[in-house]
N, C-alpha and C. Protein backbone atom coordinates (compact mmCIF):
# COMPACT_ATOMS: atom_id res chain seq x y z
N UNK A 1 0.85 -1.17 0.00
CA UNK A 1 0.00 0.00 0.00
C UNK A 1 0.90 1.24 0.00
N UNK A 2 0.95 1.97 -0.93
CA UNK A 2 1.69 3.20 -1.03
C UNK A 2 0.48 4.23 -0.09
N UNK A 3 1.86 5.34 0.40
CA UNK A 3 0.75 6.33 1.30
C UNK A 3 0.43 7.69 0.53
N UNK A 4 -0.33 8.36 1.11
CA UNK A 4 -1.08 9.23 0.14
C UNK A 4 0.08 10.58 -0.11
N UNK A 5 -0.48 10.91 -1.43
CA UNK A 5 0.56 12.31 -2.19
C UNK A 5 0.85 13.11 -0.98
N UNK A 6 -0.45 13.76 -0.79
CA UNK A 6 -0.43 15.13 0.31
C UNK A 6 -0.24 14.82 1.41
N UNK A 7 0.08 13.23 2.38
CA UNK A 7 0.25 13.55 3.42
C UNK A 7 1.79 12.83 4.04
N UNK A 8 2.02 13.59 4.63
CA UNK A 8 3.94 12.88 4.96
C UNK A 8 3.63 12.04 5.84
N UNK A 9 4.65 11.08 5.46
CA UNK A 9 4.81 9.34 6.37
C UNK A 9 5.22 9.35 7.39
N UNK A 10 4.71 8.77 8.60
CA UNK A 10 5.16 8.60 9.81
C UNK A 10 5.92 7.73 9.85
N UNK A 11 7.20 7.61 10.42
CA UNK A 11 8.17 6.83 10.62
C UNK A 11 8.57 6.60 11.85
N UNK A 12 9.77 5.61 11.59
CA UNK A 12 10.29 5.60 13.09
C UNK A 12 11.23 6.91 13.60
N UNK A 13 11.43 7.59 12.67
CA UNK A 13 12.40 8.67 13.48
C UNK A 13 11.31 9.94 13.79
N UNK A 14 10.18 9.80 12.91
CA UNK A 14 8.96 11.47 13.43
C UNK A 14 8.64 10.74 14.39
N UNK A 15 8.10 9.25 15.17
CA UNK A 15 7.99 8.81 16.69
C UNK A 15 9.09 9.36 17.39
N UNK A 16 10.16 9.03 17.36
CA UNK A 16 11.26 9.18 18.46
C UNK A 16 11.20 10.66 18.63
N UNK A 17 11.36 11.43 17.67
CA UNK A 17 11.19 12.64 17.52
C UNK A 17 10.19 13.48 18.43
N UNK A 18 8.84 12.91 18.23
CA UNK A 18 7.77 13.47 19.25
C UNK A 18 8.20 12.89 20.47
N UNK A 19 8.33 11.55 20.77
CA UNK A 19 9.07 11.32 22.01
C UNK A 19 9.80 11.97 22.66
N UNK A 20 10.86 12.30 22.49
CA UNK A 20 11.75 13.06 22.83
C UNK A 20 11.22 14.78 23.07
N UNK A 21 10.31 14.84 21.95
CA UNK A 21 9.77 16.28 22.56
C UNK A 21 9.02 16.17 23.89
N UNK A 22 8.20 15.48 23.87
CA UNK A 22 7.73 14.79 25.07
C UNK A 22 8.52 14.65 26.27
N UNK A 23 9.89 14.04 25.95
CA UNK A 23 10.23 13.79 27.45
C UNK A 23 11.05 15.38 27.86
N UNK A 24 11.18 15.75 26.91
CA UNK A 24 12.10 17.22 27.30
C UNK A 24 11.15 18.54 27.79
N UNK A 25 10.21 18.83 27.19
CA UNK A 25 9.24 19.68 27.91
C UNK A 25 8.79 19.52 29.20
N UNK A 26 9.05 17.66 29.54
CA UNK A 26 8.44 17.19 30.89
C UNK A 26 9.96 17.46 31.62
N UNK A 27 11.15 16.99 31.25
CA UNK A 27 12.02 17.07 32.09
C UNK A 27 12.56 18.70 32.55
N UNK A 28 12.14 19.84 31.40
CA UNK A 28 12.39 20.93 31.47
C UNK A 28 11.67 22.04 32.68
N UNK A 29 9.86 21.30 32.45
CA UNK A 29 9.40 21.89 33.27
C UNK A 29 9.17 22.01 34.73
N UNK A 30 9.42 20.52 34.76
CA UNK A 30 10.12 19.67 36.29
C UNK A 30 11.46 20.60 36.63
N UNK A 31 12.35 20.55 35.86
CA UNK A 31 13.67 21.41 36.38
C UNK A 31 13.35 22.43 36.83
N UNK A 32 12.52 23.38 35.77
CA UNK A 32 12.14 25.10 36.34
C UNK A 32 11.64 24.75 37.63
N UNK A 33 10.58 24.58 38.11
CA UNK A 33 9.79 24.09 39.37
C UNK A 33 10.82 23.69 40.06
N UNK A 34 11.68 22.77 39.96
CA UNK A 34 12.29 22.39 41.07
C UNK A 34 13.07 23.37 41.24
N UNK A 35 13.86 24.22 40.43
CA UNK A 35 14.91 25.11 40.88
C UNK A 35 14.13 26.50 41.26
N UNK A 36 13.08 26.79 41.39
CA UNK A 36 12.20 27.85 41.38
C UNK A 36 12.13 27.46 43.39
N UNK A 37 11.46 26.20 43.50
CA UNK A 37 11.47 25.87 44.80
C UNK A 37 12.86 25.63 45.97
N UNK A 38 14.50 25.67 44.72
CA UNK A 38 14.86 25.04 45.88
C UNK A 38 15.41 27.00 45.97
N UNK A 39 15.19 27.98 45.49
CA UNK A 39 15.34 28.92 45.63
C UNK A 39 14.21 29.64 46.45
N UNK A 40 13.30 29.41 46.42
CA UNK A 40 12.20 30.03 47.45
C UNK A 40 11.68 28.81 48.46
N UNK A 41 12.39 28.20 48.87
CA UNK A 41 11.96 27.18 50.00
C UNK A 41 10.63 26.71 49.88
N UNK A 42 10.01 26.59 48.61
CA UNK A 42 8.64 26.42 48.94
C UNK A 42 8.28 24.94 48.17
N UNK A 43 9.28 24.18 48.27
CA UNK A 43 8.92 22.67 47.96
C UNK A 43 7.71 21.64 48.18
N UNK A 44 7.03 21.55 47.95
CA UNK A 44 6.71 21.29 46.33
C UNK A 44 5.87 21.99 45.54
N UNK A 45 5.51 23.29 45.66
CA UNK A 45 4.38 23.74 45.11
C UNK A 45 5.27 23.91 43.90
N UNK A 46 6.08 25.02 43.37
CA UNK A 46 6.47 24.82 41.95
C UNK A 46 6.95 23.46 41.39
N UNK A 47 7.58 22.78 42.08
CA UNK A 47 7.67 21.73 41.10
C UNK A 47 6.41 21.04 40.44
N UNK A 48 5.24 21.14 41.65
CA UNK A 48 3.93 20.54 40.84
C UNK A 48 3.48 21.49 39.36
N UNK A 49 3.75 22.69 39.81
CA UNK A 49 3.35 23.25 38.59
C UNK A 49 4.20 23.15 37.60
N UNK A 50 5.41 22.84 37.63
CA UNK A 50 6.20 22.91 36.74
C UNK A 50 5.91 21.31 36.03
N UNK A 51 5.68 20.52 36.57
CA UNK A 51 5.27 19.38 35.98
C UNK A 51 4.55 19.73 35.12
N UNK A 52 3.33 20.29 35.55
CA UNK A 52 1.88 20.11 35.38
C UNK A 52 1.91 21.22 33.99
N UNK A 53 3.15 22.18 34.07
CA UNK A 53 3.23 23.14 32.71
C UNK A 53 3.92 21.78 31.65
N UNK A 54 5.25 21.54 31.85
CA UNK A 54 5.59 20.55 31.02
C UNK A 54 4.66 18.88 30.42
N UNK A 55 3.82 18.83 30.89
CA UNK A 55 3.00 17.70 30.48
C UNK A 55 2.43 18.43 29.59
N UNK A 56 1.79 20.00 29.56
CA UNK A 56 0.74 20.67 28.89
C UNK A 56 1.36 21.25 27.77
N UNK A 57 3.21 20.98 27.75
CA UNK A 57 3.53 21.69 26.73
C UNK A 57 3.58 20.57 25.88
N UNK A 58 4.11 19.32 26.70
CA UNK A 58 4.31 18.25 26.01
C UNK A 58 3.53 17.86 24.64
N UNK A 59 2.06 17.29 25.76
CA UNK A 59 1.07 17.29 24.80
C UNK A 59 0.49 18.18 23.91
N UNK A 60 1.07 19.45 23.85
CA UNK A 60 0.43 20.50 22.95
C UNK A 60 1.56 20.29 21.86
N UNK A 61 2.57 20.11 22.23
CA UNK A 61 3.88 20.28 20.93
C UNK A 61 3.07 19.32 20.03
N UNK A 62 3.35 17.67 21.13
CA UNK A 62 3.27 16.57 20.17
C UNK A 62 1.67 16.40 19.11
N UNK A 63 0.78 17.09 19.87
CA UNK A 63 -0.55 16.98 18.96
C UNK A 63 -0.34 18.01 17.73
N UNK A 64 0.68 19.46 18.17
CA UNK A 64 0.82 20.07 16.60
C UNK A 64 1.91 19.21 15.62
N UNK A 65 2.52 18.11 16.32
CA UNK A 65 3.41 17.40 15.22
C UNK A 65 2.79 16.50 14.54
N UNK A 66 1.45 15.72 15.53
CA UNK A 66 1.10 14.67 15.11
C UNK A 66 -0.56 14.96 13.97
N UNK A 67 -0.60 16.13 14.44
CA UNK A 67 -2.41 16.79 13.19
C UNK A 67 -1.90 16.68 11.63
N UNK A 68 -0.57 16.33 11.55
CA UNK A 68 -0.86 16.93 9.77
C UNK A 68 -1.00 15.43 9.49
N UNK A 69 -0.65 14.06 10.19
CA UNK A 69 -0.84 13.24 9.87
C UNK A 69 -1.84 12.53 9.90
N UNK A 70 -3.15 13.18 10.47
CA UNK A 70 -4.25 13.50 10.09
C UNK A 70 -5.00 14.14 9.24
N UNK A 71 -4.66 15.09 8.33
CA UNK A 71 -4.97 15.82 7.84
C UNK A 71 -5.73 14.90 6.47
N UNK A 72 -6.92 15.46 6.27
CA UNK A 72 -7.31 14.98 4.30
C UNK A 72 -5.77 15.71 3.48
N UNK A 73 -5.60 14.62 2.58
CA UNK A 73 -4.46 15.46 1.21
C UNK A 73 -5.63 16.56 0.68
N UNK A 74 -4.73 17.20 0.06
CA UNK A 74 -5.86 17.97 -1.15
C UNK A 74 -5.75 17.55 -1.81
């Protein structure tokens, strides 16, 4: 089965790719939070948010990587 004109092929490297965006927005936003807290003594409240931002960036990156492979071709 060949894949369609207008829409680009998912492979194994656009997975790893979103993966990796995935784990870095999560590991990034965890870092801010944690270093936000160990500077204002206020452990754990930023790190929760900092999680809770990096999961939200996570999943926002990876759903704008993963919509065109949804998309109808024209």
């Amino acid at each position: 089965m060949t894949p369609d004109r207008g829409r680009p092929e998912l492979n194994l490297y656009t997975l790893v790719g979103i993966g990796t965006l995935n784990l870095g927005s999560l590991v990034l936003g965890l870092g801010i939070g944690w270093f936000i807290d160990g500077r204002a003594r206020t452990f754990p409240a930023a790190t929760l948010i900092g999680l809770l931002i990096g999961i939200v960036a996570g999943l926002t990156a990876s759903w704008l990587q993963i919509r065109k492979y949804f998309a109808k071709p024209d």
